[in-house]
Each structure stands twice: as structure tokens, then as C-alpha cells.
C-alpha atoms as a PDB file:
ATOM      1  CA  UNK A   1    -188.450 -59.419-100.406  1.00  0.00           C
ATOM      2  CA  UNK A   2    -186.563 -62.435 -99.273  1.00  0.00           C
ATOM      3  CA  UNK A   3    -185.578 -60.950 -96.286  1.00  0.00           C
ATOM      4  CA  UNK A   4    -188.895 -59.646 -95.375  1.00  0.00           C
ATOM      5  CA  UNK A   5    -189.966 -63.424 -95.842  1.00  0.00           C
ATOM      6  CA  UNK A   6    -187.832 -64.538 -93.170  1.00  0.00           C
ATOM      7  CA  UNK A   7    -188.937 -62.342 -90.624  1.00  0.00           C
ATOM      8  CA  UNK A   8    -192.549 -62.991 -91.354  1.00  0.00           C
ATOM      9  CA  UNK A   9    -191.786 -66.786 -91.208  1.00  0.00           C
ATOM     10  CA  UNK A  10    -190.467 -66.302 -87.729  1.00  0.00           C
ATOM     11  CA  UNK A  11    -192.893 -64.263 -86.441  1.00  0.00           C
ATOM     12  CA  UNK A  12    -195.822 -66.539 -84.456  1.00  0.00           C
ATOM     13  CA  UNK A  13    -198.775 -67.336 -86.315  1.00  0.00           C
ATOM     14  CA  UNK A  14    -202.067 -65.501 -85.327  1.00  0.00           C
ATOM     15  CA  UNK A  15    -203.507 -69.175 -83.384  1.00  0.00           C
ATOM     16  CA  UNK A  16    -200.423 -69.069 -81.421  1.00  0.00           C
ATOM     17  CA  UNK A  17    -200.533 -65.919 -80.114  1.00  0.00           C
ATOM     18  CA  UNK A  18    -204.174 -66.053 -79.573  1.00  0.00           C
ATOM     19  CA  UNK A  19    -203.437 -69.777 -77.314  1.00  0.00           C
ATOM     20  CA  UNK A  20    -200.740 -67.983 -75.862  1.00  0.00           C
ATOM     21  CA  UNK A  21    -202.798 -65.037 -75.004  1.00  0.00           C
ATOM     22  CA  UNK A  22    -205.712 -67.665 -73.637  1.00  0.00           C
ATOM     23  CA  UNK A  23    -203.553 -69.256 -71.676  1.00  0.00           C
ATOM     24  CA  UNK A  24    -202.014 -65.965 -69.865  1.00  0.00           C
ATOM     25  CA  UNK A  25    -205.678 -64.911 -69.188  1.00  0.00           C
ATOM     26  CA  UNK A  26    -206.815 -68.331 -67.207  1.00  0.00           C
ATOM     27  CA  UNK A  27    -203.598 -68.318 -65.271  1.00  0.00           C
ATOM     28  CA  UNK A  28    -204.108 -65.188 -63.939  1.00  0.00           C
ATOM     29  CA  UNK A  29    -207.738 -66.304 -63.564  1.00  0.00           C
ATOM     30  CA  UNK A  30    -206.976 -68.620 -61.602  1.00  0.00           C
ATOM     31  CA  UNK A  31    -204.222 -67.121 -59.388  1.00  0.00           C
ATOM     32  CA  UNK A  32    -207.040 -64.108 -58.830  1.00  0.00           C
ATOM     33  CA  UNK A  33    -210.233 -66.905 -57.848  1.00  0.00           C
ATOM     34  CA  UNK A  34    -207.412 -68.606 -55.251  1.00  0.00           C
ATOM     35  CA  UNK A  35    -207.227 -65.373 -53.538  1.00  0.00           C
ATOM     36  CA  UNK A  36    -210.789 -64.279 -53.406  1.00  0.00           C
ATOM     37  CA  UNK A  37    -212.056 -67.848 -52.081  1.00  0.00           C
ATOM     38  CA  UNK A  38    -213.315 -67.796 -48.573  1.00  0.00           C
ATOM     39  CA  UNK A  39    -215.399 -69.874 -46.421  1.00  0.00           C
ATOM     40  CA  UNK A  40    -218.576 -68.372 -47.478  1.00  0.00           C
ATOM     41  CA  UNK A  41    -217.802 -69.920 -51.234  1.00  0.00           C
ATOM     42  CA  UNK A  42    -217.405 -73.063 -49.683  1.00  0.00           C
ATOM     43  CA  UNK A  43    -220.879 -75.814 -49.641  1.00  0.00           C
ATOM     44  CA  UNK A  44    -221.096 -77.519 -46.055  1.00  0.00           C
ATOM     45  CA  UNK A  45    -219.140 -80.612 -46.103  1.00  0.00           C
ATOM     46  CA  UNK A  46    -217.118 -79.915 -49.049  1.00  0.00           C
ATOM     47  CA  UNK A  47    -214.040 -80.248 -46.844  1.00  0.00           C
ATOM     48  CA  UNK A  48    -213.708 -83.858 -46.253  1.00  0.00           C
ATOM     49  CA  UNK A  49    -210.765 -85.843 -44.075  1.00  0.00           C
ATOM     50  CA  UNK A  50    -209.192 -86.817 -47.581  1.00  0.00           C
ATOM     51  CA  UNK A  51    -208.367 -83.178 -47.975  1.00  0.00           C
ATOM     52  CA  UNK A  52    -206.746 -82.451 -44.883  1.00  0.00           C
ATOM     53  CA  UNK A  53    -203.061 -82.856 -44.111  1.00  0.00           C
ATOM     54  CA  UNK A  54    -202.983 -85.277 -42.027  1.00  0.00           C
ATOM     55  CA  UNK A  55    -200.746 -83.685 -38.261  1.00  0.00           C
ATOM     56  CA  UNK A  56    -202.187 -80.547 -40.255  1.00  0.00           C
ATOM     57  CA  UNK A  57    -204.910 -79.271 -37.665  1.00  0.00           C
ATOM     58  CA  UNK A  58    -204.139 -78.062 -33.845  1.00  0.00           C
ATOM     59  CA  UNK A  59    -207.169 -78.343 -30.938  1.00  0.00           C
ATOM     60  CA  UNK A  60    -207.533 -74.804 -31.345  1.00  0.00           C
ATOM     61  CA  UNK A  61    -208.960 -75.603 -34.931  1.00  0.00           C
ATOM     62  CA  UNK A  62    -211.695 -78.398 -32.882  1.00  0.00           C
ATOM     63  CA  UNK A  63    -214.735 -77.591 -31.401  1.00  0.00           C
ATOM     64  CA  UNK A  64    -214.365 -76.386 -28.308  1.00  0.00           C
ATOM     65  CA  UNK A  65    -214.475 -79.066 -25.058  1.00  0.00           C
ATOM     66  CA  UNK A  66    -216.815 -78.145 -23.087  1.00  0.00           C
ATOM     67  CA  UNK A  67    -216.320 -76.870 -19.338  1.00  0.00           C
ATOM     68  CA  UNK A  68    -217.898 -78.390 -16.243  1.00  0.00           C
ATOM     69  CA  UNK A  69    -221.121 -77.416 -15.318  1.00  0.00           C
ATOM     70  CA  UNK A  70    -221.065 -77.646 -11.203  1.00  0.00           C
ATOM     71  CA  UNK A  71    -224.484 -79.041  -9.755  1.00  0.00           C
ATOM     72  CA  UNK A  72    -225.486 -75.521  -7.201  1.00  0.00           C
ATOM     73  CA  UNK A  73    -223.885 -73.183  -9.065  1.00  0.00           C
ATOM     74  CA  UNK A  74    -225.210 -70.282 -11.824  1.00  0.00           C
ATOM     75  CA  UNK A  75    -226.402 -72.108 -14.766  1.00  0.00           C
ATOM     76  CA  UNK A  76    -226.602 -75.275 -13.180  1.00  0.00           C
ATOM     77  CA  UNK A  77    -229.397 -77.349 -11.856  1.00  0.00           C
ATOM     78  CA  UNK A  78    -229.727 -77.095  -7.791  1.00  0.00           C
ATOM     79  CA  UNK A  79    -229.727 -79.584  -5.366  1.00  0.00           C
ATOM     80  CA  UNK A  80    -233.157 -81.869  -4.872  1.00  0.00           C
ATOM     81  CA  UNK A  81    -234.653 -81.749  -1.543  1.00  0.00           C
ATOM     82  CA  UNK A  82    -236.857 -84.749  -2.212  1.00  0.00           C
ATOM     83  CA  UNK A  83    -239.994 -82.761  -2.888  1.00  0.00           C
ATOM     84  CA  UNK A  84    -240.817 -81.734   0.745  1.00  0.00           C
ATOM     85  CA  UNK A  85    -237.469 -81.092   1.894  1.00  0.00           C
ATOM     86  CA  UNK A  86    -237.027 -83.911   3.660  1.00  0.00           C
ATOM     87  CA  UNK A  87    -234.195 -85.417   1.779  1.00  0.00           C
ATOM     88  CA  UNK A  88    -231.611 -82.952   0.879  1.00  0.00           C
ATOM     89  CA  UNK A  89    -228.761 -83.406  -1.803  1.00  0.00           C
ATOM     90  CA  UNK A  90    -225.604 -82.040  -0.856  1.00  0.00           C
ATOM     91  CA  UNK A  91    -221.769 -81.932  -2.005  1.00  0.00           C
ATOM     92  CA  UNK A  92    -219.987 -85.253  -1.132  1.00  0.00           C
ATOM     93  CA  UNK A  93    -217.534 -83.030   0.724  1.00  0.00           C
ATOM     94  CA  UNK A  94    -219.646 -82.319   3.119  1.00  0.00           C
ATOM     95  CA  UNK A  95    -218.777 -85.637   4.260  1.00  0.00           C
ATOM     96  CA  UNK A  96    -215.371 -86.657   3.196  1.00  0.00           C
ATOM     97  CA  UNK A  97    -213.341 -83.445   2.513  1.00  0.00           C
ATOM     98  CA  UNK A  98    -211.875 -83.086  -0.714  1.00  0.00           C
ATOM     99  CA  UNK A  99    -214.528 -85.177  -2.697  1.00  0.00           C
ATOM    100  CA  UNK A 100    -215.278 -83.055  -6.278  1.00  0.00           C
ATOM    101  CA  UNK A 101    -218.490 -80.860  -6.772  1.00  0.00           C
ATOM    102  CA  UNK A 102    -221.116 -83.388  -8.812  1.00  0.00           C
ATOM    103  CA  UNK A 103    -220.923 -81.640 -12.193  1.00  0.00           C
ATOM    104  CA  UNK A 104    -221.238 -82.426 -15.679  1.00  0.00           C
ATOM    105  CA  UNK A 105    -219.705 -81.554 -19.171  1.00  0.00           C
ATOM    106  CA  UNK A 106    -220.317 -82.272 -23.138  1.00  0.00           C
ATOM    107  CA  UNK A 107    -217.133 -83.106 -25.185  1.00  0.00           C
ATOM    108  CA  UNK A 108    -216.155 -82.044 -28.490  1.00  0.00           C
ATOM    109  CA  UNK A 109    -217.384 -85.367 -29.708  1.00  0.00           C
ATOM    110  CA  UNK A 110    -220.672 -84.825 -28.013  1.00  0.00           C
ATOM    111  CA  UNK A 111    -220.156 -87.511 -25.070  1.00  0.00           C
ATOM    112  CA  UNK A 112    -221.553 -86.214 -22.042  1.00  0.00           C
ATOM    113  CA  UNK A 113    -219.183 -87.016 -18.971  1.00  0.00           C
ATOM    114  CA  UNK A 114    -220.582 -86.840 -14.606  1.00  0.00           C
ATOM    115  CA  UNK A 115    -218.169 -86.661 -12.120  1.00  0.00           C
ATOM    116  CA  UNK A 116    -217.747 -85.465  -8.610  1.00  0.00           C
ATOM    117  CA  UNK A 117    -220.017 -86.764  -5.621  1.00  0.00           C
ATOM    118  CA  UNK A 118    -223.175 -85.936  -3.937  1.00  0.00           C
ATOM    119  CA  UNK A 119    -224.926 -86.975  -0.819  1.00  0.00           C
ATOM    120  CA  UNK A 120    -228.118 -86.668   1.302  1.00  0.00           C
ATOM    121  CA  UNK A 121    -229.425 -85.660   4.313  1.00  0.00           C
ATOM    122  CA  UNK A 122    -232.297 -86.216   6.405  1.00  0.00           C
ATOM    123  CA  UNK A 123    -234.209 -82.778   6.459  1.00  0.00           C
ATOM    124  CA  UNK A 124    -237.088 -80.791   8.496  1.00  0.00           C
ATOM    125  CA  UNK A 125    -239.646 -81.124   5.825  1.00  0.00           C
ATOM    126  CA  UNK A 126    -242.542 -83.942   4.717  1.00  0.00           C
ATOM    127  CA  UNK A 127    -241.631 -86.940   6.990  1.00  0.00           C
ATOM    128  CA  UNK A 128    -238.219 -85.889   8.419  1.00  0.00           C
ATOM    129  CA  UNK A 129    -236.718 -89.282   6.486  1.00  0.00           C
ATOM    130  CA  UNK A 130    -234.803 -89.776   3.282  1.00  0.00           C
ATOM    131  CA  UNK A 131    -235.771 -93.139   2.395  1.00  0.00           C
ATOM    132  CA  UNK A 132    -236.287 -93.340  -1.044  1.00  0.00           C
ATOM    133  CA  UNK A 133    -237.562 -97.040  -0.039  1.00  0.00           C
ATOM    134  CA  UNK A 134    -240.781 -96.111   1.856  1.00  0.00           C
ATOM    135  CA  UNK A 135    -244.073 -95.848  -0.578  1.00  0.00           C
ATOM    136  CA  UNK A 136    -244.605 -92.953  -2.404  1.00  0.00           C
ATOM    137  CA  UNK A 137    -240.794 -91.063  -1.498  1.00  0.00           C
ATOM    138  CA  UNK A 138    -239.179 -92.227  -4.815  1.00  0.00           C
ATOM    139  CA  UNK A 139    -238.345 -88.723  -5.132  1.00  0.00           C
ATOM    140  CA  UNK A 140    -235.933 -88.525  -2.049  1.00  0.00           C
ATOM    141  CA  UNK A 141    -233.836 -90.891  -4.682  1.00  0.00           C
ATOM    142  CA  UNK A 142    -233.498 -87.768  -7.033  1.00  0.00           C
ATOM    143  CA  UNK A 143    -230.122 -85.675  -6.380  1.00  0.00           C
ATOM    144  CA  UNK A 144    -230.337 -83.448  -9.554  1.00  0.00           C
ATOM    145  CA  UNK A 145    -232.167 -83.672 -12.835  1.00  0.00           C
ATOM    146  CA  UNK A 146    -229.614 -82.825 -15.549  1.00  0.00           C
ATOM    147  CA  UNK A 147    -231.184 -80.188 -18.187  1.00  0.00           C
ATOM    148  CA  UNK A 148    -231.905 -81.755 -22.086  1.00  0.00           C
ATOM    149  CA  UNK A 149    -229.229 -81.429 -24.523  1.00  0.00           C
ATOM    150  CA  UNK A 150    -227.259 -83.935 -21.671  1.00  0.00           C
ATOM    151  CA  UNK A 151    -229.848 -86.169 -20.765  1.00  0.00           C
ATOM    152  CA  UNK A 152    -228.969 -89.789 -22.464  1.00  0.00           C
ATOM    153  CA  UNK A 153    -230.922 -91.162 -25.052  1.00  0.00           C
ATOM    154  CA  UNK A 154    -231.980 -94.314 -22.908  1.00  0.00           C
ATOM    155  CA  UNK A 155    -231.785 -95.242 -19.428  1.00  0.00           C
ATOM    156  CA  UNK A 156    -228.591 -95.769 -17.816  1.00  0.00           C
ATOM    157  CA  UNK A 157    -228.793 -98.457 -14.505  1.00  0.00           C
ATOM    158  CA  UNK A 158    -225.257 -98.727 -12.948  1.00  0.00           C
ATOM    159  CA  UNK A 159    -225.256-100.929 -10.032  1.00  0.00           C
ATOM    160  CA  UNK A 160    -223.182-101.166  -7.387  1.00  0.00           C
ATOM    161  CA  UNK A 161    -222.310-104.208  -5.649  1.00  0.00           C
ATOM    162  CA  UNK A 162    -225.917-105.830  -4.452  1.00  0.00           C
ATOM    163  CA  UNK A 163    -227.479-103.263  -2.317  1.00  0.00           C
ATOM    164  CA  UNK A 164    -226.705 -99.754  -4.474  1.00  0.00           C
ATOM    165  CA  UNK A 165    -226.728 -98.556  -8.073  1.00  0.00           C
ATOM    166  CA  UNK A 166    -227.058 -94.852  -9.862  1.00  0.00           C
ATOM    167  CA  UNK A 167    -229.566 -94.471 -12.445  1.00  0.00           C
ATOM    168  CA  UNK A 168    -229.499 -91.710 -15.092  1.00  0.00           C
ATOM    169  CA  UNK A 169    -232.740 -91.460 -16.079  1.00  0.00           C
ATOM    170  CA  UNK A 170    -233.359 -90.920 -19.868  1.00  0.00           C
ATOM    171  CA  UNK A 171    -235.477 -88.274 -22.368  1.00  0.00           C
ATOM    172  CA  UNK A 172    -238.663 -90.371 -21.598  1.00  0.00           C
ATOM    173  CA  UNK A 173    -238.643 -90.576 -17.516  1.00  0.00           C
ATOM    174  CA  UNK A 174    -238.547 -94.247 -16.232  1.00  0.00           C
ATOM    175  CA  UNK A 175    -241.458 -95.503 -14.406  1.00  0.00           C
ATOM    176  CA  UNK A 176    -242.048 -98.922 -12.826  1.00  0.00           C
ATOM    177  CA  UNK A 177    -243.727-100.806  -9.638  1.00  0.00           C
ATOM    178  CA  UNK A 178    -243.077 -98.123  -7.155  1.00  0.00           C
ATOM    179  CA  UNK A 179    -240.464 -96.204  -8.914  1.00  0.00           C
ATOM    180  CA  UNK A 180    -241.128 -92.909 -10.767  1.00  0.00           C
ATOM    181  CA  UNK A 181    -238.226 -90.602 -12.156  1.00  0.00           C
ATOM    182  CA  UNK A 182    -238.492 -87.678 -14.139  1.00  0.00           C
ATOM    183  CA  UNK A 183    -236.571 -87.147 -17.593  1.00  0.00           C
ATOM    184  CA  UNK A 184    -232.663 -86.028 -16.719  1.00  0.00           C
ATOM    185  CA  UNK A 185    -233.007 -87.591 -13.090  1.00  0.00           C
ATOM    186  CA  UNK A 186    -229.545 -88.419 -11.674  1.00  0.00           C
ATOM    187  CA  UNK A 187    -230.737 -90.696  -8.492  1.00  0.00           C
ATOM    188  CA  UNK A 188    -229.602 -93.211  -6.107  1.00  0.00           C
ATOM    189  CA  UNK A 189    -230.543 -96.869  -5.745  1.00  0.00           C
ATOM    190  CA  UNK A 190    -230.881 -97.940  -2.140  1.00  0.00           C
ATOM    191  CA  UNK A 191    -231.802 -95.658   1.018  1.00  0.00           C
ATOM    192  CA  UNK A 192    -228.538 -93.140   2.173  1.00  0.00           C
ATOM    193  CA  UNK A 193    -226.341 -94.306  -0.673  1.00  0.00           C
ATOM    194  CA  UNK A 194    -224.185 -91.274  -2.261  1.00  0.00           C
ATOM    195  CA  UNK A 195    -223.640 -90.723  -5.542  1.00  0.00           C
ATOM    196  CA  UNK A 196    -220.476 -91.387  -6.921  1.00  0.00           C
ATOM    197  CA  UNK A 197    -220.508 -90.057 -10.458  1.00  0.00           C
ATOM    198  CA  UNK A 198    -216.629 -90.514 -11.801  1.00  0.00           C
ATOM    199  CA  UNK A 199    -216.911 -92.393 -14.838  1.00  0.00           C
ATOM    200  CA  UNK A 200    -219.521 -91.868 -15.944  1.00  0.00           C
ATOM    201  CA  UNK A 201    -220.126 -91.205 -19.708  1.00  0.00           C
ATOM    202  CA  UNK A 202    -222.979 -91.480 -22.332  1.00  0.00           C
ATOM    203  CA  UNK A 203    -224.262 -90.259 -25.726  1.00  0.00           C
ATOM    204  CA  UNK A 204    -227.161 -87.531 -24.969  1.00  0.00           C
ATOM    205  CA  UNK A 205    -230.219 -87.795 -26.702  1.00  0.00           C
ATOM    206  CA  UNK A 206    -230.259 -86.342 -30.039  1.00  0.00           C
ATOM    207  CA  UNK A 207    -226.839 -87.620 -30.896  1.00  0.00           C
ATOM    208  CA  UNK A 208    -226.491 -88.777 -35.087  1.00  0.00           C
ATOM    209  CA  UNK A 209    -224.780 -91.819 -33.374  1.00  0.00           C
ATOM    210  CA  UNK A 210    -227.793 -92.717 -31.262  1.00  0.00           C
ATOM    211  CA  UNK A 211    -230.705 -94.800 -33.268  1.00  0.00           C
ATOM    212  CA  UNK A 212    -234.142 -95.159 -32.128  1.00  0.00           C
ATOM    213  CA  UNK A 213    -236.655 -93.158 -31.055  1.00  0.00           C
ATOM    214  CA  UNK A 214    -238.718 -95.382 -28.812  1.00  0.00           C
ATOM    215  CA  UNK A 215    -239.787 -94.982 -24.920  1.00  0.00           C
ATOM    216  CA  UNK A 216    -237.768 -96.424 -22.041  1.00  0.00           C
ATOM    217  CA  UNK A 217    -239.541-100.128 -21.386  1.00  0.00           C
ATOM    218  CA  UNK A 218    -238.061-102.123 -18.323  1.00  0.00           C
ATOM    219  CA  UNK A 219    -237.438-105.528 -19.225  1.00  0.00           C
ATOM    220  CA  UNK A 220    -238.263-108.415 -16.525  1.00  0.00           C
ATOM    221  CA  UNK A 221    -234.607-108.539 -15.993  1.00  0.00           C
ATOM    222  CA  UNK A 222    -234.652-104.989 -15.271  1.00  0.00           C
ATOM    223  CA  UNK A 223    -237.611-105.102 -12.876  1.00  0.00           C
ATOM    224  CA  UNK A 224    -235.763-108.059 -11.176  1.00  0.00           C
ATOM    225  CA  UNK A 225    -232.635-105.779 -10.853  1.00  0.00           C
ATOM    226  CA  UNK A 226    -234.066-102.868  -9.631  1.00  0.00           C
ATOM    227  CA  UNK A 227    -236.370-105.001  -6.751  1.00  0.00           C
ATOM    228  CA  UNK A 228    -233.070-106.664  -5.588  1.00  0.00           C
ATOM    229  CA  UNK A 229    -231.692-103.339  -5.495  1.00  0.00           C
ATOM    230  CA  UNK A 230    -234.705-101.917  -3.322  1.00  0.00           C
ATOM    231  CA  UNK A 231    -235.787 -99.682  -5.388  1.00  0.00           C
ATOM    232  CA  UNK A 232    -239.476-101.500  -6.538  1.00  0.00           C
END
């Protein structure tokens, strides 16, 4: 009987097997849910920057940046003739070889970038003349209107030196004393100038970064600005 005591007193009790047993169980529980966990298990924005390594992700893990959209080509707005074809936008390189096709892109960040140059003609229609000066031929100004999702939230005025400047005309049109643009419109400030779009970069409308939701208003320094520029 004493012996049989002994190997009953070494034998685990029936708790400790049971733990032992429970612990086993949620191990392999655990090891199994690791495997089976896929993206579809995961909420939106669980995944925050404190949980990845940093050096960890390559650009092919990014959103995508996106590719040029060339002003003429498929899927890309056309040329502007100035409404009766008597001021017609053409490539910059029609002028100066080697100048880049006026295009447009969207970045992964969502920053929409021009570049490139465009320039225009005199053509056979309405009065023969592009003057975006003369009354009522604000349009001959207009060399493309850039489609929605890269339109910018607000008006963008670039001038250039005195006598020039390149507005990009935001989600609400811009109008003022003699001056009348379309949403998206990519124009010129001061008869014959070409575009010259390098550099050019913006949030588009839409964007979680841009706030406010109000129309375009020119201020009286803007009006002042765009009549010294000859466009009012």
C-alpha cells in the first residue's frame, strides 16, 4: 500500500491536468486563428502607422502614382478653339520643338500636378482673332478645361511678371467684370501668352485636406490684379 501511495502522490492532480489540458487547447487556438486571419477579418483602419515596421513597406505596397493624362489624346480633354474657332490651342512644340505635351496627373497623395506647354493660334472661325482682351472673347483665354476629380478646390491665379498670368479655374467657375471661365478652365492671362504649366501643383476639390465649401469670390485685390493683367 505504501508503494501504491507514492505513485499516486506523484501522479498530477486532476486541476493540473485539466490547466494543462486548457492551456494546450488555446495555444493551438491561437496558432489555428493566426493562420485563418485575412484582410476580410480586418475593420477599415485597424492597421494604423504604430503597427507597421517602420523601412517595412516597398512603393509597390502604395497606391499607385498616377500616369499623365496628355491634353489631345484618348481620355483626355481636347484642345479649345475659343468657341468659334477662332483661337486655337495647340502643343507648345509647335513652336519651340521639344517643349512637353500640356498634361496632367493625380499623385498617390492626391496632389494634382500640370506640366508641359500649350499655345494659340489665330484661326478661320468667329472674328479671325485670339484676343482674349476684346469684349465678349474671354473664351479665346481657355486652352483646356481639366475634367472634376482634378479641378482645385479654389481658384488658382499665377501671374507672370506684369503683363501674363495662368489661371486654373476652380469647382465653382470664376466670373468677374468681363471675365467668365468655366469650372476646370486652364486659361491664359493676357492676349497670345502660352501656357507654361511646369510646376504647377494643387489639392483637387474633394480632398479631406481641403476645408470649405464656399463659392469662388474675387477680392478687390483680385479684381485689381486681374485688370492690371488685362484680363477685366
Amino acid at each position: 500500500m505504501s508503494a501504491l501511495r507514492r505513485i499516486n502522490d506523484a501522479l498530477p492532480s486532476a486541476s493540473m491536468l485539466v490547466a494543462v489540458l486548457a492551456l494546450v487547447v488555446a495555444a493551438a487556438g491561437a496558432g489555428y486563428a493566426a493562420g485563418k486571419i485575412g484582410t476580410k477579418d480586418l475593420k477599415n483602419n485597424a492597421v494604423t502607422s504604430a503597427k507597421v515596421k517602420n523601412g517595412s513597406l516597398k512603393a509597390t505596397d502604395l497606391v499607385r502614382e498616377g500616369k499623365f493624362k496628355y491634353v489631345g489624346k484618348s481620355g483626355a480633354p481636347a484642345f479649345r478653339t475659343g468657341g468659334e474657332g477662332d483661337c486655337v490651342w495647340q502643343l507648345g512644340s509647335s513652336l519651340v520643338p521639344g517643349l512637353g505635351r500640356p498634361g496632367f496627373r493625380k499623385d498617390r497623395f492626391g496632389t494634382v500636378h500640370l506640366a508641359g506647354v500649350a499655345a494659340p493660334a489665330d484661326g478661320g472661325g468667329g472674328d479671325g482673332v485670339c484676343d482674349s482682351g476684346a469684349v465678349g472673347e474671354t473664351e479665346d483665354a481657355v486652352a483646356f478645361v481639366l475634367p472634376g476629380p482634378f479641378r482645385p478646390a479654389r481658384t488658382q491665379l499665377l501671374p507672370i511678371g506684369t503683363t501674363g498670368g495662368i489661371l486654373v479655374v476652380g469647382r465653382n467657375g470664376l466670373a468677374a467684370p468681363g471675365l467668365s471661365l468655366p469650372p476646370g478652365a486652364v486659361a491664359a492671362l493676357g492676349t497670345g501668352s502660352p501656357l507654361i504649366l511646369d510646376g504647377i501643383s494643387y489639392l483637387p476639390a474633394g480632398s479631406k485636406l481641403v476645408a470649405g465649401r464656399t463659392a469662388d469670390r474675387l477680392s478687390p485685390q483680385g479684381r485689381r490684379l486681374l485688370e492690371r493683367l488685362g484680363a477685366a
